[in-house]
PDB file of N, CA and C in Angstrom:
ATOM      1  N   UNK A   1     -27.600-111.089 -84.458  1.00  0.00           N
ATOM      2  CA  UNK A   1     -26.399-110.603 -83.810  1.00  0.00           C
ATOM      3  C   UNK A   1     -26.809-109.768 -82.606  1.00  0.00           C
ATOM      4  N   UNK A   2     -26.000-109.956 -81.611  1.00  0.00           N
ATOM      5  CA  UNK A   2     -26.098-109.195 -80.642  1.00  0.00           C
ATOM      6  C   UNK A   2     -25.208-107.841 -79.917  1.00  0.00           C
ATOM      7  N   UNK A   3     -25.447-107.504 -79.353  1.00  0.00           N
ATOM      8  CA  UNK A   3     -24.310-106.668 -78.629  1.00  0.00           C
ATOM      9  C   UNK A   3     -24.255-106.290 -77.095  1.00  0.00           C
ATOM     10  N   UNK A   4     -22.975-106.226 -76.842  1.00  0.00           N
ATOM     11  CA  UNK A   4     -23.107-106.145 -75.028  1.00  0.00           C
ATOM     12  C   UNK A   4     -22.616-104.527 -75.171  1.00  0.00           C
ATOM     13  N   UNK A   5     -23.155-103.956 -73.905  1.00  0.00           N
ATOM     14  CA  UNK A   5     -22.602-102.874 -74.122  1.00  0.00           C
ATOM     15  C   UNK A   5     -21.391-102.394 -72.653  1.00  0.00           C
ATOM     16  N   UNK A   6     -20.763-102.123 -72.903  1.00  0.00           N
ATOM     17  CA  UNK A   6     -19.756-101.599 -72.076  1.00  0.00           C
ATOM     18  C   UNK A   6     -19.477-100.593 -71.117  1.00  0.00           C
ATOM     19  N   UNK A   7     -19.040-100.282 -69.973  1.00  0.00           N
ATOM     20  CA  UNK A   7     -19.952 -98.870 -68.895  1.00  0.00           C
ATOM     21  C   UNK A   7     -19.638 -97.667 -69.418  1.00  0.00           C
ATOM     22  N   UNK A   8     -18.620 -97.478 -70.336  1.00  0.00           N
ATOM     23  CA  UNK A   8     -18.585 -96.117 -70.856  1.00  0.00           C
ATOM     24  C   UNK A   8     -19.875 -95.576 -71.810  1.00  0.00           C
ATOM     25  N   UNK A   9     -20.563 -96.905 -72.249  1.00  0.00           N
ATOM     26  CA  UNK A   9     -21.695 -96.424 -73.910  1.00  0.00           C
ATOM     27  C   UNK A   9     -22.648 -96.390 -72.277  1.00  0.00           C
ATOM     28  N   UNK A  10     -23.239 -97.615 -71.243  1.00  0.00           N
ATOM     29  CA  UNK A  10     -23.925 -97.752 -70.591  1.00  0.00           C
ATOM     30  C   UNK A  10     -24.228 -96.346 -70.051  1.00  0.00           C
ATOM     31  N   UNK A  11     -22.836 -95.658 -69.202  1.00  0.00           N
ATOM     32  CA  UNK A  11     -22.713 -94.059 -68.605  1.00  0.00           C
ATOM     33  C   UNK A  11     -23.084 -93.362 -69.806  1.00  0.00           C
ATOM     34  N   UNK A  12     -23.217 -92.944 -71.360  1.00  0.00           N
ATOM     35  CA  UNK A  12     -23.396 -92.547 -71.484  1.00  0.00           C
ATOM     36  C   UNK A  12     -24.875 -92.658 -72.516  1.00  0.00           C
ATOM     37  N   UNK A  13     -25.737 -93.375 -71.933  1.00  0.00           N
ATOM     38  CA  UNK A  13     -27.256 -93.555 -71.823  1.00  0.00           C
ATOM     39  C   UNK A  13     -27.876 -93.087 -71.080  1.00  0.00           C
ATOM     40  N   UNK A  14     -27.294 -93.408 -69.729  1.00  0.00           N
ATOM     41  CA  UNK A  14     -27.474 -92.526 -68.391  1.00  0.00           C
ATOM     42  C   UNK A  14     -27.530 -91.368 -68.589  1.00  0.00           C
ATOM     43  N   UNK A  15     -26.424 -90.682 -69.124  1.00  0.00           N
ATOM     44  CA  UNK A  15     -26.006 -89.314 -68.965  1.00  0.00           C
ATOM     45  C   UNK A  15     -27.025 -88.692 -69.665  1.00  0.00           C
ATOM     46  N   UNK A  16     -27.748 -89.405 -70.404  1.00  0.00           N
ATOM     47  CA  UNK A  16     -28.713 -88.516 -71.611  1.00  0.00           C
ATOM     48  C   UNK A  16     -27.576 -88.243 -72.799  1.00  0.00           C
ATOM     49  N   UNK A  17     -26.407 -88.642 -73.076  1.00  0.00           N
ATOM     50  CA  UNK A  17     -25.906 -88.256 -74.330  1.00  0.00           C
ATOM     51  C   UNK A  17     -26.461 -88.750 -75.804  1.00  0.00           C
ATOM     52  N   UNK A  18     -27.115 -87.733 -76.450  1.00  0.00           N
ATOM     53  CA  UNK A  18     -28.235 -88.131 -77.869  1.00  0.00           C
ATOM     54  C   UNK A  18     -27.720 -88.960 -79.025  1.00  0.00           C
ATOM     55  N   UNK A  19     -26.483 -88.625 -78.988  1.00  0.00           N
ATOM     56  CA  UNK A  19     -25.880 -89.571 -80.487  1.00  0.00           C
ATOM     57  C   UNK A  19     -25.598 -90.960 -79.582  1.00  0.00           C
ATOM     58  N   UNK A  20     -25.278 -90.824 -78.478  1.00  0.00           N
ATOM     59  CA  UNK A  20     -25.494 -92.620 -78.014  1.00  0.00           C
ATOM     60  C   UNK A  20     -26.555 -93.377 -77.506  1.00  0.00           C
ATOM     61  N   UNK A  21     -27.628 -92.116 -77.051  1.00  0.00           N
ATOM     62  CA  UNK A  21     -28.625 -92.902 -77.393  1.00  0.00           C
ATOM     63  C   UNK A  21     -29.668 -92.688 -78.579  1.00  0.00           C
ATOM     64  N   UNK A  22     -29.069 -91.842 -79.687  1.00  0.00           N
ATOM     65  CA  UNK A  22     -29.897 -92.455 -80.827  1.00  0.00           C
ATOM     66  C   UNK A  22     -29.194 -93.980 -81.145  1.00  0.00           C
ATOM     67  N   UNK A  23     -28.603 -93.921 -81.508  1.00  0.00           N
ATOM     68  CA  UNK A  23     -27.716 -95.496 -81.869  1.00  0.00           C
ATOM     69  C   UNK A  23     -28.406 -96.776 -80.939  1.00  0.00           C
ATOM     70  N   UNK A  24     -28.321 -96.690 -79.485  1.00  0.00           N
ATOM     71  CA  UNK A  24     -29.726 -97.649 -78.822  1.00  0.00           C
ATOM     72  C   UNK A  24     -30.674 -97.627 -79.156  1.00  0.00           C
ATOM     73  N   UNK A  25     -31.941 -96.121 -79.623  1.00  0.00           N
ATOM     74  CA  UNK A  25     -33.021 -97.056 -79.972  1.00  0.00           C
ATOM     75  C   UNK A  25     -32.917 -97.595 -81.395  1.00  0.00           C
ATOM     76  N   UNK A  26     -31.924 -97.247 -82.409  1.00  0.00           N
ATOM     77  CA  UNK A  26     -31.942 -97.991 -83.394  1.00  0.00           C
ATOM     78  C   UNK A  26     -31.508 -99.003 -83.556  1.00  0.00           C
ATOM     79  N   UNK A  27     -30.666 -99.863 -82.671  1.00  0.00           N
ATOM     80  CA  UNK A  27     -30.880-101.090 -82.486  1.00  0.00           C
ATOM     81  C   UNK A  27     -31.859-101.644 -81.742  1.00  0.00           C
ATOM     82  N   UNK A  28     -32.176-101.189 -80.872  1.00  0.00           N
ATOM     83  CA  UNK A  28     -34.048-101.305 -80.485  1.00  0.00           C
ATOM     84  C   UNK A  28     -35.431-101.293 -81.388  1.00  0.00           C
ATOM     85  N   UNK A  29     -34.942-100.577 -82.330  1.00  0.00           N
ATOM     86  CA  UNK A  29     -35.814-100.741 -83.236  1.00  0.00           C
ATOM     87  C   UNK A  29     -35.887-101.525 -84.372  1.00  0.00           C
ATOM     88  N   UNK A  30     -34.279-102.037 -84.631  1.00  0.00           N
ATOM     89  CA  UNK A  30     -34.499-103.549 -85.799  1.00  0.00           C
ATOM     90  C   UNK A  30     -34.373-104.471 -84.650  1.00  0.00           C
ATOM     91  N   UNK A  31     -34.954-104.240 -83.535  1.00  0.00           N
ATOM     92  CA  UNK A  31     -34.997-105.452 -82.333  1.00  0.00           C
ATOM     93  C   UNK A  31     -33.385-106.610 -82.468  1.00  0.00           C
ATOM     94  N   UNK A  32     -32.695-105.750 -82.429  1.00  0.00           N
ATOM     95  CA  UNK A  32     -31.233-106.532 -81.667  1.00  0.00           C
ATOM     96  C   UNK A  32     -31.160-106.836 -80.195  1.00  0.00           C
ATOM     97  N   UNK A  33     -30.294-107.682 -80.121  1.00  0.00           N
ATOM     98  CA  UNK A  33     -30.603-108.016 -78.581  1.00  0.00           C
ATOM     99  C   UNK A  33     -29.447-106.941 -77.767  1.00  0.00           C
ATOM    100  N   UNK A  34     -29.222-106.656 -76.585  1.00  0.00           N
ATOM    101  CA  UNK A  34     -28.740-105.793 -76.664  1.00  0.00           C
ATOM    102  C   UNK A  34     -28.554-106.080 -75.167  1.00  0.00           C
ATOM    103  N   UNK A  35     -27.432-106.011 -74.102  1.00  0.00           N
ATOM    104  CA  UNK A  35     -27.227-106.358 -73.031  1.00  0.00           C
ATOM    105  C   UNK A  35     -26.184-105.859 -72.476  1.00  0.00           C
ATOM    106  N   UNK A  36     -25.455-106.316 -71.138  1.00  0.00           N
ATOM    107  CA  UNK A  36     -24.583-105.631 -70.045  1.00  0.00           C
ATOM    108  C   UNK A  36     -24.293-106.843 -69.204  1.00  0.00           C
ATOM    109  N   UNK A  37     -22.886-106.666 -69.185  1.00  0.00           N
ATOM    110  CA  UNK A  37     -22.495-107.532 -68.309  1.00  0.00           C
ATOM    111  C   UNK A  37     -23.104-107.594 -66.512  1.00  0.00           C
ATOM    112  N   UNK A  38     -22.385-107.961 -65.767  1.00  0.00           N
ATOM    113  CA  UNK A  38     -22.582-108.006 -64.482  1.00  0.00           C
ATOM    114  C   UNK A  38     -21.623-107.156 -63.870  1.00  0.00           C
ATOM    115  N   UNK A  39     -20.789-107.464 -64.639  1.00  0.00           N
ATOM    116  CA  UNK A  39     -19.473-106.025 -63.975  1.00  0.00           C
ATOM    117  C   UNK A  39     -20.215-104.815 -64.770  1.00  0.00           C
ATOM    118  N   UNK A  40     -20.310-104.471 -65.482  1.00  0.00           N
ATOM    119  CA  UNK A  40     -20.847-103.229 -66.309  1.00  0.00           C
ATOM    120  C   UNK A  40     -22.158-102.841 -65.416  1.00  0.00           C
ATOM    121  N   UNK A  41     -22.677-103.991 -64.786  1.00  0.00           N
ATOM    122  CA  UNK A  41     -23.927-103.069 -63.854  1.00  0.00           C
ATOM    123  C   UNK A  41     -23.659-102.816 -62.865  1.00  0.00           C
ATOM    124  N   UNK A  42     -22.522-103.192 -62.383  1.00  0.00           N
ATOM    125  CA  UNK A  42     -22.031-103.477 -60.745  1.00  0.00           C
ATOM    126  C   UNK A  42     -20.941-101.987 -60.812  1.00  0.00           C
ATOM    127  N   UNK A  43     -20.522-101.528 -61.915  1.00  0.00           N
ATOM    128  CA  UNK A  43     -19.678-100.761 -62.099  1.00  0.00           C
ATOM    129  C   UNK A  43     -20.688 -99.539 -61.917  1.00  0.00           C
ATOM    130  N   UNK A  44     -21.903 -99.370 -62.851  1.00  0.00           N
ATOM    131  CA  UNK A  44     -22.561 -98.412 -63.387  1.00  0.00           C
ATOM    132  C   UNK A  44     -23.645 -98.418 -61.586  1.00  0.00           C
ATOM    133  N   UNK A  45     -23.948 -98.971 -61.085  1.00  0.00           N
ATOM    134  CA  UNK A  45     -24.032 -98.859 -60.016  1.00  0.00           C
ATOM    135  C   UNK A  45     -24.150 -98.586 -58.584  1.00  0.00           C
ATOM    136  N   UNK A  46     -22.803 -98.604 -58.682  1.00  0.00           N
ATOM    137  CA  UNK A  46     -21.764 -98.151 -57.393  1.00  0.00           C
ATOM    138  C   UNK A  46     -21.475 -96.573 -57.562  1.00  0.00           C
ATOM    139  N   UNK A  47     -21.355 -96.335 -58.996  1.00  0.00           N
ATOM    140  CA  UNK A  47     -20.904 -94.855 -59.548  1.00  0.00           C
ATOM    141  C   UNK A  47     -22.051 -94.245 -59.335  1.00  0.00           C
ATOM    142  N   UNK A  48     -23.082 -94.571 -59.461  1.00  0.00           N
ATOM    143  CA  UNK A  48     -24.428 -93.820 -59.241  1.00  0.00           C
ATOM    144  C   UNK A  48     -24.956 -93.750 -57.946  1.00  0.00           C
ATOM    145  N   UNK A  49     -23.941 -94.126 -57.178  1.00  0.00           N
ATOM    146  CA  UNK A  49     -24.325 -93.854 -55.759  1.00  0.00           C
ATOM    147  C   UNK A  49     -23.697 -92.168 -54.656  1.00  0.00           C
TER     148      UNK A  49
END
């Protein structure tokens, strides 16, 4: 199973927020696949500019 992730979880990876990214590396760590759209990078992006 996989999961896409969405720009609000994406922004808040970025942000350094710990309970969302503990939850990434633990799907990183039972190696799930784990991805982002093209709008979700194009979004996350532009905001970081």
């Amino acid at each position: 199973m996989g999961y896409m992730l969405d720009t609000n979880i994406v922004t808040a990876i970025v942000k350094n927020n710990e309970p969302v990214k503990k939850k990434y590396r633990q799907l990183d760590s039972l190696g799930q696949d784990v991805s982002i759209s093209c709008i979700t990078y194009y979004e996350v992006k532009t905001a970081s500019r």
